[in-house]
Protein backbone atom coordinates (compact mmCIF):
# COMPACT_ATOMS: atom_id res chain seq x y z
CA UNK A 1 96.65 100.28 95.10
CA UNK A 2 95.11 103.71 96.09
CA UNK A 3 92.91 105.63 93.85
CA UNK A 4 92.73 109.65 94.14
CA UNK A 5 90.48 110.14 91.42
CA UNK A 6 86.59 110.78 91.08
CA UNK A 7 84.37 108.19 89.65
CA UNK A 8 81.38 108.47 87.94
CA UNK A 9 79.72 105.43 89.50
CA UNK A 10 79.65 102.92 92.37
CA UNK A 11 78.60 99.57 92.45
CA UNK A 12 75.44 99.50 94.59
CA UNK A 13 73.73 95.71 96.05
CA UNK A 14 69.96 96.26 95.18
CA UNK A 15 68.45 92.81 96.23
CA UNK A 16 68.11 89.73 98.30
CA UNK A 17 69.77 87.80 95.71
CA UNK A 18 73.29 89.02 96.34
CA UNK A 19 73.00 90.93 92.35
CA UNK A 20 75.37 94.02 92.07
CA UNK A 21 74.19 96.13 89.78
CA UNK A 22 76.10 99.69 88.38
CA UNK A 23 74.26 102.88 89.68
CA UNK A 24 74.57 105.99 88.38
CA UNK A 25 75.24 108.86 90.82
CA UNK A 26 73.68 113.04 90.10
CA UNK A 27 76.81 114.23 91.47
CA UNK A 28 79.01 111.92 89.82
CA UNK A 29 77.78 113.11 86.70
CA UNK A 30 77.64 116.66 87.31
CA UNK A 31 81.15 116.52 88.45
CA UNK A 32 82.72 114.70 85.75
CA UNK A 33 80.39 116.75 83.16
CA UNK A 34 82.46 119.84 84.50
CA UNK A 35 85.64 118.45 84.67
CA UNK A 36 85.52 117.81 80.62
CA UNK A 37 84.12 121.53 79.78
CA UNK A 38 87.21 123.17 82.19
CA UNK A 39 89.81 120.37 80.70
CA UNK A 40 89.21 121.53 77.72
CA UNK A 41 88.88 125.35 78.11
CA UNK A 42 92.51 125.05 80.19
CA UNK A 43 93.83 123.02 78.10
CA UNK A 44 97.04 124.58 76.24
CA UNK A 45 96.27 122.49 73.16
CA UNK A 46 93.91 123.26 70.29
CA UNK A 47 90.72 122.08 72.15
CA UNK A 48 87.91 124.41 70.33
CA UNK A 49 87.14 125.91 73.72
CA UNK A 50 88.34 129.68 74.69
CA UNK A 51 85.22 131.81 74.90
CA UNK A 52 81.87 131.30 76.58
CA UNK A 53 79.67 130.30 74.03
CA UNK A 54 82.19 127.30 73.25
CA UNK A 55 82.39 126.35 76.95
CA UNK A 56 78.43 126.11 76.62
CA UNK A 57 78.45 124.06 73.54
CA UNK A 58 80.95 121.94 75.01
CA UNK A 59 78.81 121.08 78.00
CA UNK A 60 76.02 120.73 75.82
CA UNK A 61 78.36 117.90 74.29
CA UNK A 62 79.78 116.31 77.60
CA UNK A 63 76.30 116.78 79.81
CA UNK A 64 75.64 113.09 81.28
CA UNK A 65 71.88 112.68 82.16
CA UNK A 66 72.77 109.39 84.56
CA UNK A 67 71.30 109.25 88.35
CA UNK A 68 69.16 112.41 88.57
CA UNK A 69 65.63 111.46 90.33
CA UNK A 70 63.95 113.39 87.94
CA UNK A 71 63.96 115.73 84.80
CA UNK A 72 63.48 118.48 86.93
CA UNK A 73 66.11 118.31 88.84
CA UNK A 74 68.22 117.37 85.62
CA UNK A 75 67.21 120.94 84.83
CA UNK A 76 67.91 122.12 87.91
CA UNK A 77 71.44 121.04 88.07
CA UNK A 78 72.49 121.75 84.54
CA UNK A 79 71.46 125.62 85.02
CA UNK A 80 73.86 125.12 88.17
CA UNK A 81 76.38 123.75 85.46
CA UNK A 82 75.98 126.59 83.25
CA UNK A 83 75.99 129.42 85.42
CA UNK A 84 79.37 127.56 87.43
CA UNK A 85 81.32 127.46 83.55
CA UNK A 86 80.15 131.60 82.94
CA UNK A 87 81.14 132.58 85.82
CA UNK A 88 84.60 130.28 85.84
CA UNK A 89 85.33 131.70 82.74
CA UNK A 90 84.41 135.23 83.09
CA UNK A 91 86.60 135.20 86.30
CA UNK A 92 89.53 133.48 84.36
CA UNK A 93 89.35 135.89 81.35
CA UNK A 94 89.39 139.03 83.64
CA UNK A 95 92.46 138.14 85.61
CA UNK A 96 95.42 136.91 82.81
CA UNK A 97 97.97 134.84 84.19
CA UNK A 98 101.32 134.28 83.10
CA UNK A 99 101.22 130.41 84.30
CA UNK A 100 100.57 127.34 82.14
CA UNK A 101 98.79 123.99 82.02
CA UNK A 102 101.68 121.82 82.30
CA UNK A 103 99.13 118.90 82.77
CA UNK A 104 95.60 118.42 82.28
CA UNK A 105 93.96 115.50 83.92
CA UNK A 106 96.96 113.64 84.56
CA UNK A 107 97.69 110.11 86.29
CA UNK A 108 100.74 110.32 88.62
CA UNK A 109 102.38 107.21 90.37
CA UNK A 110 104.68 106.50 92.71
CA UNK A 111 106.10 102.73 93.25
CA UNK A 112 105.93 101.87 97.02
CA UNK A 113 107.20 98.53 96.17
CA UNK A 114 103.97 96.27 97.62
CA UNK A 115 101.44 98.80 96.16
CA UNK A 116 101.48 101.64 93.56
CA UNK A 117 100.31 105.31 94.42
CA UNK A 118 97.95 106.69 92.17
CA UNK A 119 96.18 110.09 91.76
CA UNK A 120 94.58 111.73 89.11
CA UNK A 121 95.25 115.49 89.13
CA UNK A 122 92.68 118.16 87.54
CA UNK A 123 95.01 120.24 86.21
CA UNK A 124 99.06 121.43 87.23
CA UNK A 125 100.02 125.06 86.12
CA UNK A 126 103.81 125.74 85.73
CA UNK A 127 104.41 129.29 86.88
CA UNK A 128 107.23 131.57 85.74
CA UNK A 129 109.40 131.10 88.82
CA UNK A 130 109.32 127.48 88.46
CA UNK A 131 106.51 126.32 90.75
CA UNK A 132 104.08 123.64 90.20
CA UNK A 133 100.32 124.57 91.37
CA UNK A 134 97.62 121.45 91.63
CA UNK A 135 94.52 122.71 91.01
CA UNK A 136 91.69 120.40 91.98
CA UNK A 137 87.82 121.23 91.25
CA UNK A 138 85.33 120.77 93.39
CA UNK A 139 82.19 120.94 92.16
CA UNK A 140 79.99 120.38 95.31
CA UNK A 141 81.79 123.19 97.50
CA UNK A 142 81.20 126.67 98.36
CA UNK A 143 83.79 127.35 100.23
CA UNK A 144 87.47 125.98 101.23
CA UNK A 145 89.89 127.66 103.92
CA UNK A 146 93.27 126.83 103.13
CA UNK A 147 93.47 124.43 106.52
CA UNK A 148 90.88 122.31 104.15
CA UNK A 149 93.87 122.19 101.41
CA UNK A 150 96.37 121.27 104.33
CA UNK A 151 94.49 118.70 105.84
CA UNK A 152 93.01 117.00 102.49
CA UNK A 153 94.39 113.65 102.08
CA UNK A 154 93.96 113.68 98.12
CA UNK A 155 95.73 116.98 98.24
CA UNK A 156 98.72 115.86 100.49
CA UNK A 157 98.61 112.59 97.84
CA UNK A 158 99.46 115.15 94.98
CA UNK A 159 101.56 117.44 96.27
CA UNK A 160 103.42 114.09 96.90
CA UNK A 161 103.04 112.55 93.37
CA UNK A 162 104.09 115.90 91.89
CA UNK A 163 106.77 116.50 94.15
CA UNK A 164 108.88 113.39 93.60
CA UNK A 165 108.14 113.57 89.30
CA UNK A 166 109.78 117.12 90.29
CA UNK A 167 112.13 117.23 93.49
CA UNK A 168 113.69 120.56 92.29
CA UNK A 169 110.25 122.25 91.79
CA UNK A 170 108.25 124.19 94.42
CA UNK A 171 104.38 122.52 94.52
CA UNK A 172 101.50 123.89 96.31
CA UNK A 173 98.06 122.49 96.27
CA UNK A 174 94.39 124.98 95.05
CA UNK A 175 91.07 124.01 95.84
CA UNK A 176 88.54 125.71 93.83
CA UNK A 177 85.16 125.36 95.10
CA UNK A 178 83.03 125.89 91.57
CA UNK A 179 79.93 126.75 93.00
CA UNK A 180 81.03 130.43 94.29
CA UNK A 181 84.68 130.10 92.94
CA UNK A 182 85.80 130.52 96.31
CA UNK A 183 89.76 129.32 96.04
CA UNK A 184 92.36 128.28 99.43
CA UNK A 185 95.74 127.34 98.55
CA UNK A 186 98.25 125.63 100.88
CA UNK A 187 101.60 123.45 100.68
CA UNK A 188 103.47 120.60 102.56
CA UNK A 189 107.26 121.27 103.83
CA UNK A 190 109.54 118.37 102.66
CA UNK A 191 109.78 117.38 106.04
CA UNK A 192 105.84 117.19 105.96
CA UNK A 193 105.69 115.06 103.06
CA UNK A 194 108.02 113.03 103.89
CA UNK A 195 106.01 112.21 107.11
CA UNK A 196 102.74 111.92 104.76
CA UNK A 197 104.78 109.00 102.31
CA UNK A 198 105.79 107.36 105.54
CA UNK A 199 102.41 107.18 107.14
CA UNK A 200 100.60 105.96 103.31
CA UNK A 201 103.42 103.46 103.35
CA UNK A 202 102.61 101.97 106.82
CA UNK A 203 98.73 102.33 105.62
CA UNK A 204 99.17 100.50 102.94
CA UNK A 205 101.35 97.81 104.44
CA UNK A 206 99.04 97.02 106.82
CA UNK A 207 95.88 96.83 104.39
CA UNK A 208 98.29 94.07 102.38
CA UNK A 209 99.20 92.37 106.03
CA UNK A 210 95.40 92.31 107.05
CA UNK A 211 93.37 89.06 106.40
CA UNK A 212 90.58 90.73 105.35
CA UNK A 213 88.30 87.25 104.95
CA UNK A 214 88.25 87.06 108.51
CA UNK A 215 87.31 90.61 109.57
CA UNK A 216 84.03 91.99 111.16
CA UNK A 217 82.34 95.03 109.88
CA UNK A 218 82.00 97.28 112.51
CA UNK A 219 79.29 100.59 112.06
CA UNK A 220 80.63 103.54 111.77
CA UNK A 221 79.22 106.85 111.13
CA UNK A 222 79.91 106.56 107.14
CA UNK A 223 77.47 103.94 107.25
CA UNK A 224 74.13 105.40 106.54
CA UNK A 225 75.79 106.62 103.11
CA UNK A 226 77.19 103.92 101.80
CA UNK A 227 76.45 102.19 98.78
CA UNK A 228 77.78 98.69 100.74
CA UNK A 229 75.71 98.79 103.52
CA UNK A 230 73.36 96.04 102.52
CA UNK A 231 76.44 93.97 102.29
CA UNK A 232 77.59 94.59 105.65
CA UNK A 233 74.24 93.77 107.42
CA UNK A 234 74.83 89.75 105.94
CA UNK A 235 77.22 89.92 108.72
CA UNK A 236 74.79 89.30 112.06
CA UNK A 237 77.73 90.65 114.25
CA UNK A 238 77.04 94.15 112.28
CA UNK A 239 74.21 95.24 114.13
């Protein structure tokens, strides 16, 4: 199974017991914190949120104090927040669209037979002509080129999702990078996707055809930043 979807924690290995304990993650939080406020303020339902002030009291509501290293910079990041959902909203109120939120944090699937696709989108507006947009936030950008949306694998996942729930719809794919509200948009050809659902099929084929008890870890330059490191050095081939 493949996962296109933020989480809000990781497991981490914290001692020389072999104990996995649940970590909490700033980012993680501050992520997800914004992904509730803007949910709800796009959401076409009755949600409570359509003005400013709501979208504050909202995130007042949905703030998640887990993983910061200190109350300062719990401060720090929730002015961040705050000034991120203002200007969001001030830019969305200014420029009226005619498109709606068909979905709102929605899980997509696809059957690959083996293994199931699965993605998470932020949000999917339905335009007049027809078209399907997947708009994804990302709350620790400040900028995105629209070769970023191309080359994205969760993007290309989507636009793949979306595209066989709607085979007669256009889809293109929006990053929004929250911090500046910098936006790139992009869009696979059908030919491209289907090259994209060949290739995750042969991935995930050969993840399922891989004895996995018997492989090495091997560094790599992810390494340094990963919450499993600890559990890789047991092997004494690692190093």
């Amino acid at each position: 199974m493949f996962l296109a979807c933020p989480q809000k924690y990781r497991w981490t290995y914290v001692d020389s017991r072999g104990r996995w304990y649940l970590r909490a993650k700033s980012y993680y939080s501050f992520g997800t914190t914004l992904h509730k406020v803007l949910q709800r303020f796009h959401d076409a339902g009755d949600t409570g949120v359509v003005t400013t002030d709501q979208a504050i009291s909202a995130y007042d509501e949905s703030w998640i104090d887990a993983g910061y290293a200190s109350p300062e910079a719990m401060r720090e990041a929730y002015g961040e927040g705050k000034a991120i959902l203002e200007r969001h909203i001030e830019v969305a109120q200014a420029t009226p669209t005619l498109a709606k939120s068909l979905y709102i944090e929605k899980m997509l699937r696809l059957d690959f037979g083996e293994f199931d696709l699965i993605g998470r989108v932020d949000r999917v507006d339905e335009h007049p002509d027809g078209s399907l947009e997947i708009v994804d936030y990302k709350s620790g950008r400040t900028y995105v080129q629209p070769e970023d949306v191309q080359s994205d694998l969760a993007m290309g996942c989507y636009q793949l999702l979306l595209k066989r729930l709607h085979p007669d719809r256009e889809v293109r794919a929006t990053i929004i990078a929250l911090r500046t509200g910098d936006t790139a948009t992009s869009s696979l050809s059908e030919a491209e996707l289907a090259e994209f659902q060949h290739d995750i099929r042969e991935l995930g084929n050969r993840i399922f055809a891989t004895n996995w008890d018997e492989a090495l870890p091997m560094r790599k330059a992810l390494c340094e930043g990963c919450d499993f490191l600890p559990l890789c050095k047991n092997s004494p081939d690692f190093d």
